[in-house]
C-alpha atoms as a PDB file:
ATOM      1  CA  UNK A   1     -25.026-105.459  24.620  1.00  0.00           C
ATOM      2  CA  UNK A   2     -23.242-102.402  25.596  1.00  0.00           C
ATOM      3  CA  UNK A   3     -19.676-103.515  25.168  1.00  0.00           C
ATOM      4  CA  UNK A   4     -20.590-104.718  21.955  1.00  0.00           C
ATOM      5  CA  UNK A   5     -21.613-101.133  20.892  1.00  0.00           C
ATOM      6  CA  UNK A   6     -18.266 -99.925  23.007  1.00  0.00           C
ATOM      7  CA  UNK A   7     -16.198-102.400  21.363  1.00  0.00           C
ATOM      8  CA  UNK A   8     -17.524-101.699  17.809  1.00  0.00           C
ATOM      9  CA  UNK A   9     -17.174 -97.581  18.496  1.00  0.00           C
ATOM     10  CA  UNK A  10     -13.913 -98.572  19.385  1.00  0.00           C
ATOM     11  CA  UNK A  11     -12.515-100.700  16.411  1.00  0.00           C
ATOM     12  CA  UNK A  12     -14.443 -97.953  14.682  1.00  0.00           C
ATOM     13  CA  UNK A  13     -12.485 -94.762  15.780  1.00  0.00           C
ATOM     14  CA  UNK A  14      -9.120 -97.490  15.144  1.00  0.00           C
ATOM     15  CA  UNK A  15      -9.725 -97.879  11.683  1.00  0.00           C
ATOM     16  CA  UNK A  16     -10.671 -94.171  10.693  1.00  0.00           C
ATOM     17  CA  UNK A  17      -7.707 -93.598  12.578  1.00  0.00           C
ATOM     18  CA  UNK A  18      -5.395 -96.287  10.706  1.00  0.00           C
ATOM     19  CA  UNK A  19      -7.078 -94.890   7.747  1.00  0.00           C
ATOM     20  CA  UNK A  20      -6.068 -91.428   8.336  1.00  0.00           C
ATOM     21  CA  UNK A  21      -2.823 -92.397   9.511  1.00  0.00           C
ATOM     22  CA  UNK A  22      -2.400 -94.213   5.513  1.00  0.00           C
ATOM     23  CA  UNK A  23      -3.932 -91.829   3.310  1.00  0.00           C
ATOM     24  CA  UNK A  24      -1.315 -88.888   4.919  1.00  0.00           C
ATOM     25  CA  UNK A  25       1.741 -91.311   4.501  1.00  0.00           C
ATOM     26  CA  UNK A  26       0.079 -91.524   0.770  1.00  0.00           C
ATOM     27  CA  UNK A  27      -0.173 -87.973   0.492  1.00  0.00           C
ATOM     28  CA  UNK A  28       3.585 -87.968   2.043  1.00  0.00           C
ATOM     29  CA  UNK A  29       5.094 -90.515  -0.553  1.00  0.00           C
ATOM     30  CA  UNK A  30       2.943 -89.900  -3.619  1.00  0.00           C
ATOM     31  CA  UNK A  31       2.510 -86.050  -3.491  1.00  0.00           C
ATOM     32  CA  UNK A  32       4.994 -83.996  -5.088  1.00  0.00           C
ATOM     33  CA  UNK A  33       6.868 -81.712  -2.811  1.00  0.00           C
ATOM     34  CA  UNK A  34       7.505 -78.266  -3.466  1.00  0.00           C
ATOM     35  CA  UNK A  35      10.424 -77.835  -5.597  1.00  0.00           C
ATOM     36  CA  UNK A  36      13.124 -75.797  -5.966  1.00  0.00           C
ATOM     37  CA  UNK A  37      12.371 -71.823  -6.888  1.00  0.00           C
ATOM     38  CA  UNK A  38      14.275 -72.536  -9.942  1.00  0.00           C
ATOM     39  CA  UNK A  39      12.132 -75.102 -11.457  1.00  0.00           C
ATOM     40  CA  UNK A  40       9.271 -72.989 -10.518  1.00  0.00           C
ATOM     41  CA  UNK A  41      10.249 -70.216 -12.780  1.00  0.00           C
ATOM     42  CA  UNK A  42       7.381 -69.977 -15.836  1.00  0.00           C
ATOM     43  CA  UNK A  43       9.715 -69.387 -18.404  1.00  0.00           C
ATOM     44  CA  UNK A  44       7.262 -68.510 -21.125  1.00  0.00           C
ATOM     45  CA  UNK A  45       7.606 -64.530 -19.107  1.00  0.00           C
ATOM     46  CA  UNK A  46      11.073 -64.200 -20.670  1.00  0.00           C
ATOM     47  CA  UNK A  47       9.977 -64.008 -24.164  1.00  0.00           C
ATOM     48  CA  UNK A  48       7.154 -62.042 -23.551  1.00  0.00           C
ATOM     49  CA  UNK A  49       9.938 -59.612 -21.847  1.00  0.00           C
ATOM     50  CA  UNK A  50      12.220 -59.572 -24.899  1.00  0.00           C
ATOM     51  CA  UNK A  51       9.310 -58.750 -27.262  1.00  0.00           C
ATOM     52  CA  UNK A  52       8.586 -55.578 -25.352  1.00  0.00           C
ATOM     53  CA  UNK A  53      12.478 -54.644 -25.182  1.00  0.00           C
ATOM     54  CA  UNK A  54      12.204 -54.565 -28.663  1.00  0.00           C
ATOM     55  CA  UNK A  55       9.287 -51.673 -28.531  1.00  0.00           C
ATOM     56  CA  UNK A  56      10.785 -49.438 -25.752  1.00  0.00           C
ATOM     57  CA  UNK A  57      14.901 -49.508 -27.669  1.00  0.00           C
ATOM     58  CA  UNK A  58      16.024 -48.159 -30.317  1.00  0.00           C
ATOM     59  CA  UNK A  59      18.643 -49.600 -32.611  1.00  0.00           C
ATOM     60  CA  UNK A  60      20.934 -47.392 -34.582  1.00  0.00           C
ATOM     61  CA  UNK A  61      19.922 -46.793 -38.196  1.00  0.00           C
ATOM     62  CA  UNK A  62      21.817 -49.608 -39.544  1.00  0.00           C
ATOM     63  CA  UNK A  63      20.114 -51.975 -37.627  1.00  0.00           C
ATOM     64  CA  UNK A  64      16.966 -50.607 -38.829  1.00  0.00           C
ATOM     65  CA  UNK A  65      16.608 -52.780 -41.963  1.00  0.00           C
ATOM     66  CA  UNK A  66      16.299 -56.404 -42.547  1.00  0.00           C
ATOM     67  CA  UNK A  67      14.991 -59.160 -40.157  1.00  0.00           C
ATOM     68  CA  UNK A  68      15.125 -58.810 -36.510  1.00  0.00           C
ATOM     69  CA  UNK A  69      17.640 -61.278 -35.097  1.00  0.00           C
ATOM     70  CA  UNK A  70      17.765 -62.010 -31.789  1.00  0.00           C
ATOM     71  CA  UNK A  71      21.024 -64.594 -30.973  1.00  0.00           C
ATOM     72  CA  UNK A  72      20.518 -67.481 -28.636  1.00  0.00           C
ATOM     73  CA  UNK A  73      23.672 -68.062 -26.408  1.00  0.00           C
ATOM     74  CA  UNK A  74      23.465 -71.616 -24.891  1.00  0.00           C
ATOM     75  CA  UNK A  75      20.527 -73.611 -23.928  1.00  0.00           C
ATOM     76  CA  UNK A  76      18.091 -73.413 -21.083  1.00  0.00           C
ATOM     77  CA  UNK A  77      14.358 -73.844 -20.548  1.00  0.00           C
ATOM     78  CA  UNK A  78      14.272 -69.802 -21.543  1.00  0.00           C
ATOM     79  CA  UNK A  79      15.583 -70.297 -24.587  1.00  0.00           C
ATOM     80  CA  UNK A  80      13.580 -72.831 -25.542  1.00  0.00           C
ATOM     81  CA  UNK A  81      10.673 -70.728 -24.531  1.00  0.00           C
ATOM     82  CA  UNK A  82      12.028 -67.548 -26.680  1.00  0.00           C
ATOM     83  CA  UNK A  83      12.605 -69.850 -29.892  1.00  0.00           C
ATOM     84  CA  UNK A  84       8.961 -71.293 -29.343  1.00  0.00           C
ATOM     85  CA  UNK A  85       7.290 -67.979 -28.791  1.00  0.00           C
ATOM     86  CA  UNK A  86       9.401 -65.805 -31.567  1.00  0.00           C
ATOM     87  CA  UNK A  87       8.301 -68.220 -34.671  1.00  0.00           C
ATOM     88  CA  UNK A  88       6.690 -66.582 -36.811  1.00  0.00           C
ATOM     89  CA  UNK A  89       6.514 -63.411 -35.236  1.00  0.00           C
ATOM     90  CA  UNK A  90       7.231 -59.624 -36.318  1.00  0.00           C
ATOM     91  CA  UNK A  91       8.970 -56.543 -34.994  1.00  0.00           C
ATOM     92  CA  UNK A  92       6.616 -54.110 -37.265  1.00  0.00           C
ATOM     93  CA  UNK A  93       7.090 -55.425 -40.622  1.00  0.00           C
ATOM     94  CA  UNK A  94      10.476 -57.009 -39.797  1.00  0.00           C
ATOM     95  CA  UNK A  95      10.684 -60.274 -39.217  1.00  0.00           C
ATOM     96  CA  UNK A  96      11.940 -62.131 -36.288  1.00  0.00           C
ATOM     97  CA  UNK A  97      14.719 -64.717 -36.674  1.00  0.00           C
ATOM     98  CA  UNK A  98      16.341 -66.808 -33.903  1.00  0.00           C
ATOM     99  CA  UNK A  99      20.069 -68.005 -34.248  1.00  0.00           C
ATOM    100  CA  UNK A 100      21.715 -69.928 -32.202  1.00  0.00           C
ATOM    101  CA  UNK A 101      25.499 -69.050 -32.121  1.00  0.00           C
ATOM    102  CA  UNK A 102      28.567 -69.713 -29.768  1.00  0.00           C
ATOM    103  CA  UNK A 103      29.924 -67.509 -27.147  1.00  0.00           C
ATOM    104  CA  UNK A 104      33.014 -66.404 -29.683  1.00  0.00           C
ATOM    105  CA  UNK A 105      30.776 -65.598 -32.740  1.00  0.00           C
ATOM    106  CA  UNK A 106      30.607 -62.512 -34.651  1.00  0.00           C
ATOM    107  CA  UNK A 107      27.243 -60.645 -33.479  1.00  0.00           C
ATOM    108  CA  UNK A 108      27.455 -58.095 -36.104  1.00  0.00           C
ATOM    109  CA  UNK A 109      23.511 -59.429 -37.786  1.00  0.00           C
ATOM    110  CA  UNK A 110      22.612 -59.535 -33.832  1.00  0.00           C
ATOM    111  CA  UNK A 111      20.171 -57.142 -32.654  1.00  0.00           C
ATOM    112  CA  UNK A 112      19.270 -58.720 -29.303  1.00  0.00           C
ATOM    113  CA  UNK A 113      21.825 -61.507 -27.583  1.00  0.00           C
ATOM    114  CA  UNK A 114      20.443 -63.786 -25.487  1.00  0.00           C
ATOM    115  CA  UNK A 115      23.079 -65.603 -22.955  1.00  0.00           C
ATOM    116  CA  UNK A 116      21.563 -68.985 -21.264  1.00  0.00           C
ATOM    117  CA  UNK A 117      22.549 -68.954 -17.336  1.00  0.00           C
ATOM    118  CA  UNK A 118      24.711 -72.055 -18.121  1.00  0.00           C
ATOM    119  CA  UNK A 119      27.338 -69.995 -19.758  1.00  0.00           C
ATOM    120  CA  UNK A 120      26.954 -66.637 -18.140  1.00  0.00           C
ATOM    121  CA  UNK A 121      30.726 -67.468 -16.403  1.00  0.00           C
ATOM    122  CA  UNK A 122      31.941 -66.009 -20.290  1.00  0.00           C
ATOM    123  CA  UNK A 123      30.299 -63.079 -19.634  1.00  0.00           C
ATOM    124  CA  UNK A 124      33.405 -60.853 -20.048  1.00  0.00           C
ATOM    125  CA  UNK A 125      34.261 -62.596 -23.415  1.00  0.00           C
ATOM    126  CA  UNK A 126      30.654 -61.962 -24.778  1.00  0.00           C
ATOM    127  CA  UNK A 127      30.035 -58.644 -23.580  1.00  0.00           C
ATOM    128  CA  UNK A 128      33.202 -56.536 -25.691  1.00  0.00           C
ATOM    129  CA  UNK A 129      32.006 -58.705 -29.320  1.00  0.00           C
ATOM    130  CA  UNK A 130      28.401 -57.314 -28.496  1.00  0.00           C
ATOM    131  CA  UNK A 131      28.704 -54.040 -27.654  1.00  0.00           C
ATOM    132  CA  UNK A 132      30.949 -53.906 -30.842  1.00  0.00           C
ATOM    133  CA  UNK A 133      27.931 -54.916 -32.477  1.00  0.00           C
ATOM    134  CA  UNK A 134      25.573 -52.856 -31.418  1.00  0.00           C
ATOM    135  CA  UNK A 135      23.254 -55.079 -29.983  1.00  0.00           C
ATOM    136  CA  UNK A 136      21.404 -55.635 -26.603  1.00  0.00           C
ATOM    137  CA  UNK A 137      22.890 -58.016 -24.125  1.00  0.00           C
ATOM    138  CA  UNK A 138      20.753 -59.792 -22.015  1.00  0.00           C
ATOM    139  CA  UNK A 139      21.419 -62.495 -19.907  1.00  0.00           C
ATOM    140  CA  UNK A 140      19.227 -64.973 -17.555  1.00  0.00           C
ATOM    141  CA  UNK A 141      21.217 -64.621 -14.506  1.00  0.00           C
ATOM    142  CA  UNK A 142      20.773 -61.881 -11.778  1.00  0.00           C
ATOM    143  CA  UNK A 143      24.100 -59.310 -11.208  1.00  0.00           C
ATOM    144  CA  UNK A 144      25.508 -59.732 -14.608  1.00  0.00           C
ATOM    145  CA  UNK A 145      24.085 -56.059 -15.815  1.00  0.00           C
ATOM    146  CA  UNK A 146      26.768 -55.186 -13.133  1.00  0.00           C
ATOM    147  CA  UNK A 147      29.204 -57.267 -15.243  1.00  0.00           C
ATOM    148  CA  UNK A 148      28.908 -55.722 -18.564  1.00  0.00           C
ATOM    149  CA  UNK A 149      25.039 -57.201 -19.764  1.00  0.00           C
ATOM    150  CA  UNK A 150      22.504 -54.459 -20.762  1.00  0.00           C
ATOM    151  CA  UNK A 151      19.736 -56.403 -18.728  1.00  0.00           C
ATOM    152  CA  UNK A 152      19.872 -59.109 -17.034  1.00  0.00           C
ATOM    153  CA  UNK A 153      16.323 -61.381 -15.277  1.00  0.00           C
ATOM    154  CA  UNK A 154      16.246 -62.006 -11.706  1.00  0.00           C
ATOM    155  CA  UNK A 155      13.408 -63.774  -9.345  1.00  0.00           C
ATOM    156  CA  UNK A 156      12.501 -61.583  -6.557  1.00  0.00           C
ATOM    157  CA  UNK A 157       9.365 -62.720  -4.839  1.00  0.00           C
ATOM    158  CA  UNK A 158       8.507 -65.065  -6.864  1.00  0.00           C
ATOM    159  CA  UNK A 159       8.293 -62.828 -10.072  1.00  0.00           C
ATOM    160  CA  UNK A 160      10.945 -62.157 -13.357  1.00  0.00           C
ATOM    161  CA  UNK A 161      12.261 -58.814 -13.044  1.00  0.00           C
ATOM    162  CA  UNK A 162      15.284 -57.728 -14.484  1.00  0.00           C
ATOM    163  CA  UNK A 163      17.891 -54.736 -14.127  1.00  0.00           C
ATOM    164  CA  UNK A 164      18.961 -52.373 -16.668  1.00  0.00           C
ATOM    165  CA  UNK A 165      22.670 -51.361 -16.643  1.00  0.00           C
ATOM    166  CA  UNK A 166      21.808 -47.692 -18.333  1.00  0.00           C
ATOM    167  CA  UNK A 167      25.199 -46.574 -19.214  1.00  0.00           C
ATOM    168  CA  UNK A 168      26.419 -49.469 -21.230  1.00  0.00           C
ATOM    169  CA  UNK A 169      23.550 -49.209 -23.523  1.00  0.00           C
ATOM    170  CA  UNK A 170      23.420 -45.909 -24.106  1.00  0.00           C
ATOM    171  CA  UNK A 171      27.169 -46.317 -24.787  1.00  0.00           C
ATOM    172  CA  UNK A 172      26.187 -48.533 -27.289  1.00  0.00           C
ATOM    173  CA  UNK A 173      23.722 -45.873 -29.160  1.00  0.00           C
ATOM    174  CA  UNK A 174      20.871 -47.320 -28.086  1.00  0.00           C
ATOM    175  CA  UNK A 175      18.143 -45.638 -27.078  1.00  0.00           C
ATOM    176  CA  UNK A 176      15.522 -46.739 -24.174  1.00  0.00           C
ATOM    177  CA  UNK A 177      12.439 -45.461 -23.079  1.00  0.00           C
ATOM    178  CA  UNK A 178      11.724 -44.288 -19.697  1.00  0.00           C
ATOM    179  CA  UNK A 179       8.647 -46.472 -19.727  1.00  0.00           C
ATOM    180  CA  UNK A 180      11.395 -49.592 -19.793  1.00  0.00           C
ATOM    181  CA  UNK A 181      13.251 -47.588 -17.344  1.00  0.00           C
ATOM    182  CA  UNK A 182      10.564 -47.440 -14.806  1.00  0.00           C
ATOM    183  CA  UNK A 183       9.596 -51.151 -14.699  1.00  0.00           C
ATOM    184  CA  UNK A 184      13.634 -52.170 -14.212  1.00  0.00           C
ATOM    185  CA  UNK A 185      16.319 -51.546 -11.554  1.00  0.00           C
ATOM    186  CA  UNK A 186      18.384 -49.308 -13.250  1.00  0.00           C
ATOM    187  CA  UNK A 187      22.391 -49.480 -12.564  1.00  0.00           C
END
């Protein structure tokens, strides 16, 4: 009678154990695995970002009239956040208007260019035809506010901050607040 109840304690701790041993090679296979920091990124923060850029800078006067355009360089899960979250949405009474336009376009209606991470290589081609214009440059890959952007986003810990190359946009005649200033790294 007692190496039945040994036996059945036994085959009893086996399968719990077998069991155990199966449901963490399911966990293994069917779990998903951390991914990579990029895909972690909550892209609905860069939007949010360029809506307060357009509180804390002012544009010249003759960018003060009409709608607000903000020019979408190239396409990325940020941009398709910023053309989600603008619709419909103001600058004070202005409206806001997303345009998509190509690296060599005139950004003279611009008031805020957006460049995508996939094409921030033309960099040095955008940056001249937007400072001509007047209008912000700001770009979704980290260094390029060292490269002729006005800001540019950057993951550090795990959070969107971006850098604020100073001189270029007050070059520009734009004006920025030291509020801005003081949430950025300023180069």
């Amino acid at each position: 009678m007692a190496f039945v109840k040994i036996k059945s304690i036994v085959t009893n701790c086996t399968c719990v154990r077998y069991g155990l041993i199966l449901l963490l090679l399911g966990l293994m296979l069917f779990a998903p695995a951390k991914v990579n920091a990029q895909e972690d990124i909550d892209y609905t923060f860069y939007p949010k970002y360029l809506y307060h850029f357009t509180k804390y800078i002012d544009w010249p006067a003759n960018k003060k009239g009409g709608d607000f355009v903000i020019a979408i360089v190239g396409e990325s899960n940020a941009t398709n956040a910023i053309k989600q979250f603008f619709a419909g949405k103001k600058v004070g009474t202005r409206n806001i208007v997303i345009k998509y336009m190509h690296s060599d376009a005139d950004f003279a209606s611009a008031h805020i260019v957006f460049v995508s991470s996939k094409l921030s290589s033309q960099i040095n081609t955008i940056a001249p035809r937007v400072n001509t214009a007047k209008a912000l440059l700001v770009t979704e890959k980290e260094g390029l506010a060292r490269k002729g952007a006005d800001i540019s986003f950057f993951i550090k810990d795990e959070k969107l901050k971006f850098e604020i190359n100073k001189g270029v946009i007050e070059n520009k005649g734009l004006k920025i607040a030291t509020e801005l200033l003081k949430l950025a790294v300023v180069i």
